[in-house]
C-alpha atoms as a PDB file:
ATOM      1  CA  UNK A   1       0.000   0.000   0.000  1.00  0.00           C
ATOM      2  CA  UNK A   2       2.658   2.274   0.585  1.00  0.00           C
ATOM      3  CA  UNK A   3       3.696   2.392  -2.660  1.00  0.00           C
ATOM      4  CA  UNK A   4       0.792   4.682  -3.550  1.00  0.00           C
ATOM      5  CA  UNK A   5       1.726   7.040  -1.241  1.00  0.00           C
ATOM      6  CA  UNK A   6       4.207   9.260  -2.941  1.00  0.00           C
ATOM      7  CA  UNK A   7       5.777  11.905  -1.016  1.00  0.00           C
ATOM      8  CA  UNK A   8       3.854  14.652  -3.443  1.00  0.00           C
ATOM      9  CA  UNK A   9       0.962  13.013  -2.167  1.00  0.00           C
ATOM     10  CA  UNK A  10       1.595  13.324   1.297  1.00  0.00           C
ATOM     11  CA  UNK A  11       0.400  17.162   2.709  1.00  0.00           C
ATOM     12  CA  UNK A  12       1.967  18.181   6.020  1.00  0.00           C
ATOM     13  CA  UNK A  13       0.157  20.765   7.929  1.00  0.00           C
ATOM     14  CA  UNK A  14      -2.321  21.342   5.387  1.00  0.00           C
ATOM     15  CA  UNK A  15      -4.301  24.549   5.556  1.00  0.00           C
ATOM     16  CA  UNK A  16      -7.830  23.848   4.538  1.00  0.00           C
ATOM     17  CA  UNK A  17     -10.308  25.131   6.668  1.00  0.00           C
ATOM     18  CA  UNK A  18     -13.433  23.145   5.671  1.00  0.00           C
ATOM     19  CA  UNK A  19     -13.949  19.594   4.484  1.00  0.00           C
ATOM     20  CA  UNK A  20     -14.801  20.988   1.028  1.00  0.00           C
ATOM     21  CA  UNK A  21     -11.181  22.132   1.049  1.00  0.00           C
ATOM     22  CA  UNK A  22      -9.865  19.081   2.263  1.00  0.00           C
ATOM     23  CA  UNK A  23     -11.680  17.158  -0.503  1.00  0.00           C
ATOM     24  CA  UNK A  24     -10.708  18.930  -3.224  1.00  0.00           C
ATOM     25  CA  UNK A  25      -7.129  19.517  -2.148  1.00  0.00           C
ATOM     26  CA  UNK A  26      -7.051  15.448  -1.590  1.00  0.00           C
ATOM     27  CA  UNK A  27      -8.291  14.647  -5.155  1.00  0.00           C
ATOM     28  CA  UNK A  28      -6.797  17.501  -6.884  1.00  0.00           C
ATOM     29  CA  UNK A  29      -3.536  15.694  -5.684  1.00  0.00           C
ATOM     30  CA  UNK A  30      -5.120  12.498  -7.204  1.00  0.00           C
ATOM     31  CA  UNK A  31      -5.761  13.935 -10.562  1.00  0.00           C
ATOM     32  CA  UNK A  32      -2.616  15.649 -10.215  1.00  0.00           C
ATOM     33  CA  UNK A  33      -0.535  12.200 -10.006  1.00  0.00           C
ATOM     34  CA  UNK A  34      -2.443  10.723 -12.741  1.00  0.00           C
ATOM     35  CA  UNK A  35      -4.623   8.496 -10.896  1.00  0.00           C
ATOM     36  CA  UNK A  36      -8.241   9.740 -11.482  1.00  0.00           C
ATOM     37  CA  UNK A  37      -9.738  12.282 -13.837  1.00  0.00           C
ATOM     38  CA  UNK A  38     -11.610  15.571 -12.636  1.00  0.00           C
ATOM     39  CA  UNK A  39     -14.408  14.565 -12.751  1.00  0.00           C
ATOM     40  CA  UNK A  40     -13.904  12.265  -9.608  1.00  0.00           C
ATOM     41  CA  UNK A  41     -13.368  15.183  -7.244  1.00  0.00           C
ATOM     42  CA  UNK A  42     -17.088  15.593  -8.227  1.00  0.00           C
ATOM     43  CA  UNK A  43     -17.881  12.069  -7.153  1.00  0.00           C
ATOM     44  CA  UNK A  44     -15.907  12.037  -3.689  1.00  0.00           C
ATOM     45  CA  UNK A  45     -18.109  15.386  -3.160  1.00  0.00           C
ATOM     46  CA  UNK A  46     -21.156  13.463  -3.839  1.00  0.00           C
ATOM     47  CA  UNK A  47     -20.145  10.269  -1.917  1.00  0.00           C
ATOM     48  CA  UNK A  48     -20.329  12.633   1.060  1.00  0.00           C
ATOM     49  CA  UNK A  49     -23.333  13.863   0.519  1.00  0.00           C
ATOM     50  CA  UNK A  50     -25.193  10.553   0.807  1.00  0.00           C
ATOM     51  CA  UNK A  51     -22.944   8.919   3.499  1.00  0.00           C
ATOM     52  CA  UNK A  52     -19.878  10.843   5.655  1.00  0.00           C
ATOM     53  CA  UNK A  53     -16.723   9.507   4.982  1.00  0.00           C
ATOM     54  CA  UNK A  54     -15.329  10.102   8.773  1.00  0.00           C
ATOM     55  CA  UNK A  55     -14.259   7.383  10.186  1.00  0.00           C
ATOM     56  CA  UNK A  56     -13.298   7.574  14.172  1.00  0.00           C
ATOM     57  CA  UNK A  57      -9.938   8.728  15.362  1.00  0.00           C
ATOM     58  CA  UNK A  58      -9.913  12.018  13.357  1.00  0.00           C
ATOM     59  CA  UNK A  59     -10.150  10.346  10.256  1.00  0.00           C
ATOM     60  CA  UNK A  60     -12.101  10.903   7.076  1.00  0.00           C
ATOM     61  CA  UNK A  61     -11.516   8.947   3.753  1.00  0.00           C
ATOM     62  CA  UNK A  62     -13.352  10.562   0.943  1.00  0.00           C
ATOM     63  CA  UNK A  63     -13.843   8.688  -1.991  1.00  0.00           C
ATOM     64  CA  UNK A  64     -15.775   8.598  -4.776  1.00  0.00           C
ATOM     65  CA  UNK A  65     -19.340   6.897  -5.787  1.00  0.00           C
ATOM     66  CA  UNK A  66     -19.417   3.611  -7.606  1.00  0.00           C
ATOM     67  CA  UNK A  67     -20.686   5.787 -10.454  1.00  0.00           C
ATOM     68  CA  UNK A  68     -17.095   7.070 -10.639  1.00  0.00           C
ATOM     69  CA  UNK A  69     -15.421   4.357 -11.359  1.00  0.00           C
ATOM     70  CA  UNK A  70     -14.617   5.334 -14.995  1.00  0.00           C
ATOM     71  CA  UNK A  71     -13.163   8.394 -13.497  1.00  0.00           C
ATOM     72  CA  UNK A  72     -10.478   5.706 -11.717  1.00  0.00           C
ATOM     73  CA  UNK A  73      -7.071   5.518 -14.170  1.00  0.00           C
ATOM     74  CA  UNK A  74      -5.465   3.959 -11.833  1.00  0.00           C
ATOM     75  CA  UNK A  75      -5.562   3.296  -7.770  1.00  0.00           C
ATOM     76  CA  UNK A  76      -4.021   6.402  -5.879  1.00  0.00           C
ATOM     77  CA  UNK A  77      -3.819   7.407  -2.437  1.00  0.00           C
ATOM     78  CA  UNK A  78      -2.804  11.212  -0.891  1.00  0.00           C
ATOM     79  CA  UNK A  79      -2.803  12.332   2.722  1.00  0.00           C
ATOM     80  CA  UNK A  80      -3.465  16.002   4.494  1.00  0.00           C
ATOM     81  CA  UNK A  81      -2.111  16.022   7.937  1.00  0.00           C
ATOM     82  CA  UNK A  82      -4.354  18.830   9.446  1.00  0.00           C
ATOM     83  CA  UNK A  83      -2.711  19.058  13.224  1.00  0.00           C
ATOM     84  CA  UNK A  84      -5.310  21.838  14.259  1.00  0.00           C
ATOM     85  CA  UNK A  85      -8.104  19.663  12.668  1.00  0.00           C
ATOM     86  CA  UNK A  86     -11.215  20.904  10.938  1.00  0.00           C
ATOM     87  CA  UNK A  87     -14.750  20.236  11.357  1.00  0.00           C
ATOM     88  CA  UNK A  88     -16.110  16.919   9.708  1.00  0.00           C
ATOM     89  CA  UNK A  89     -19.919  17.196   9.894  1.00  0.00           C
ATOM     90  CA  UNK A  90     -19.668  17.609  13.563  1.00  0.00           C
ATOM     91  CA  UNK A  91     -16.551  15.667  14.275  1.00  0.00           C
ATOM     92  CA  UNK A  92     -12.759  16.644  14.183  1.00  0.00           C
ATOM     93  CA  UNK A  93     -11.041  15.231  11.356  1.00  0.00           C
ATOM     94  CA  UNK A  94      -6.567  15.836  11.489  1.00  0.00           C
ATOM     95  CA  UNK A  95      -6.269  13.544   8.902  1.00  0.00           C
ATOM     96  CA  UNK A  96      -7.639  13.063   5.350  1.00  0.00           C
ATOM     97  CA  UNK A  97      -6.787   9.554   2.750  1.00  0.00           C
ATOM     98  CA  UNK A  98      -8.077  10.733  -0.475  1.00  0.00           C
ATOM     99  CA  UNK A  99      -8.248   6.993  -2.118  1.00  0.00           C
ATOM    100  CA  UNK A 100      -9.251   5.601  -5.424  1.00  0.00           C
ATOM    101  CA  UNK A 101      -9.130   2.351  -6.134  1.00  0.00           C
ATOM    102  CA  UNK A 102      -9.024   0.632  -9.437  1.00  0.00           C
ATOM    103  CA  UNK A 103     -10.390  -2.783 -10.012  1.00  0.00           C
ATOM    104  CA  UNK A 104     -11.925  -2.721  -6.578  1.00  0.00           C
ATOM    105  CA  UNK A 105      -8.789  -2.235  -4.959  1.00  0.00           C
ATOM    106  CA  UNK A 106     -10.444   0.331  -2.776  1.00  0.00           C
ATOM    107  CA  UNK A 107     -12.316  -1.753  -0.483  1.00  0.00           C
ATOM    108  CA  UNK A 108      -8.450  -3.751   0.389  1.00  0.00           C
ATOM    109  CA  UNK A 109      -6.963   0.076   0.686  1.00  0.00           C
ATOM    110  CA  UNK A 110      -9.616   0.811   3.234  1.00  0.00           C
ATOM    111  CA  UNK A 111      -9.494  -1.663   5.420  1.00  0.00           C
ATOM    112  CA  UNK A 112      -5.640  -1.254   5.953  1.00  0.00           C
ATOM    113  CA  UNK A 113      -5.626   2.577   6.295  1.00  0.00           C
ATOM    114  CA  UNK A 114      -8.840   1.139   8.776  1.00  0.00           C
ATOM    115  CA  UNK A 115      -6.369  -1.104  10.996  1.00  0.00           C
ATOM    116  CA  UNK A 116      -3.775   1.790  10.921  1.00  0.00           C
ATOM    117  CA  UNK A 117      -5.977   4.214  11.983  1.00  0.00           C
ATOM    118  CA  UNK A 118      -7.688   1.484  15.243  1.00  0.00           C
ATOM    119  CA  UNK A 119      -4.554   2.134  17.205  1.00  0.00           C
ATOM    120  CA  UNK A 120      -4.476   5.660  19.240  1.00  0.00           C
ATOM    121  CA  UNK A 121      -0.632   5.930  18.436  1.00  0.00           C
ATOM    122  CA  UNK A 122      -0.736   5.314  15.022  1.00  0.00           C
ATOM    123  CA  UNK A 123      -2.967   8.020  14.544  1.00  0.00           C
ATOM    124  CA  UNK A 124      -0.761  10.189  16.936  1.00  0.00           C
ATOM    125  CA  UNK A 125       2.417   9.424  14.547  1.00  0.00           C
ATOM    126  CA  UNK A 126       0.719  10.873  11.594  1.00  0.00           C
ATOM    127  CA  UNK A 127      -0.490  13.573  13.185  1.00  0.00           C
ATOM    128  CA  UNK A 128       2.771  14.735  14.431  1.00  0.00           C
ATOM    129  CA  UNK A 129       4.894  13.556  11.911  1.00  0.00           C
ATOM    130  CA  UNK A 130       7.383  16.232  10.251  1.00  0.00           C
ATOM    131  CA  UNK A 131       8.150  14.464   6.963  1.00  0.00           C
ATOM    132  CA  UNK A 132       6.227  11.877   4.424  1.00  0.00           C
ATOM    133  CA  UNK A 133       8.754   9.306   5.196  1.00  0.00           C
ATOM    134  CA  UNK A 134       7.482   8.788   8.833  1.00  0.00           C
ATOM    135  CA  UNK A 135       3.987   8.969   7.902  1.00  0.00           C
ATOM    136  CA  UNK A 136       4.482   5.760   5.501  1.00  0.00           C
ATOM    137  CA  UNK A 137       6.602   4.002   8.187  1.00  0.00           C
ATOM    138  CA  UNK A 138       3.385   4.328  10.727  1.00  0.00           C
ATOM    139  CA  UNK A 139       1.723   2.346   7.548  1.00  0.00           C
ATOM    140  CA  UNK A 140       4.326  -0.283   6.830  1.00  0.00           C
ATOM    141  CA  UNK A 141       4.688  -0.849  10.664  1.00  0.00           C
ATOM    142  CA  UNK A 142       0.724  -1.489  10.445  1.00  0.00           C
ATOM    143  CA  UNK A 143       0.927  -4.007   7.622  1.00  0.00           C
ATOM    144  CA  UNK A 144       3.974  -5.988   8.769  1.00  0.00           C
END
């Protein structure tokens, strides 16, 4: 997995101050690295509309609908560390995984960013981290 995460695609102390920021910053880096179209910003937009993407542990994941898979060139990942957090429909969010999966990669991507994100410290480490490099070690530590 963490060879989706290129350091481009990593964000420290990203300054978005909504989660319409954070969601278009997150798949503008996805289109940016060639792994989904525009129009899928569109469709992560809409995925939160009919169900939020937050997760627990001031995590959100937006993705797109199941409509967008044609959008999907390839699978992709990027990360915003947000260490003063914004609000997430009523929850703070400090981290967002913009993901696209190809093939239905997506469902295997979430459930490991998932068991990353289920330990407290984990979710400490990326929120304090000062480069990409120790953000990805918090995930390879997870999947080992």
């Amino acid at each position: 997995m963490t060879e989706l995460f290129s350091n481009e695609n990593i964000f420290l102390n990203a300054t978005v101050s909504n989660r319409n920021e954070a969601i278009e910053q997150a798949g503008q880096a996805l289109v940016s690295s060639g792994a989904v179209t525009d129009a899928y910003i569109q469709a992560m937009k809409d995925r939160e509309e009919v169900v939020s993407t937050f997760m627990g542990n001031g995590l959100a994941i937006p993705h797109g609908t199941d409509e967008a898979k044609t959008s999907v060139l390839k699978s992709g990942l990027t990360l915003l560390q947000i260490p003063n957090g914004i609000d997430w429909d009523g929850e703070e969010v400090k981290v967002v995984v913009g993901i696209a999966g190809k093939d239905g990669e997506h469902l295997d991507l979430l459930s490991k960013i998932a068991i990353t994100f289920s330990e407290e410290e984990n979710v400490d480490r990326i929120v304090n981290a000062s480069s990409a490099e120790e953000i990805k070690q918090v995930f390879e530590e997870a999947e080992a």
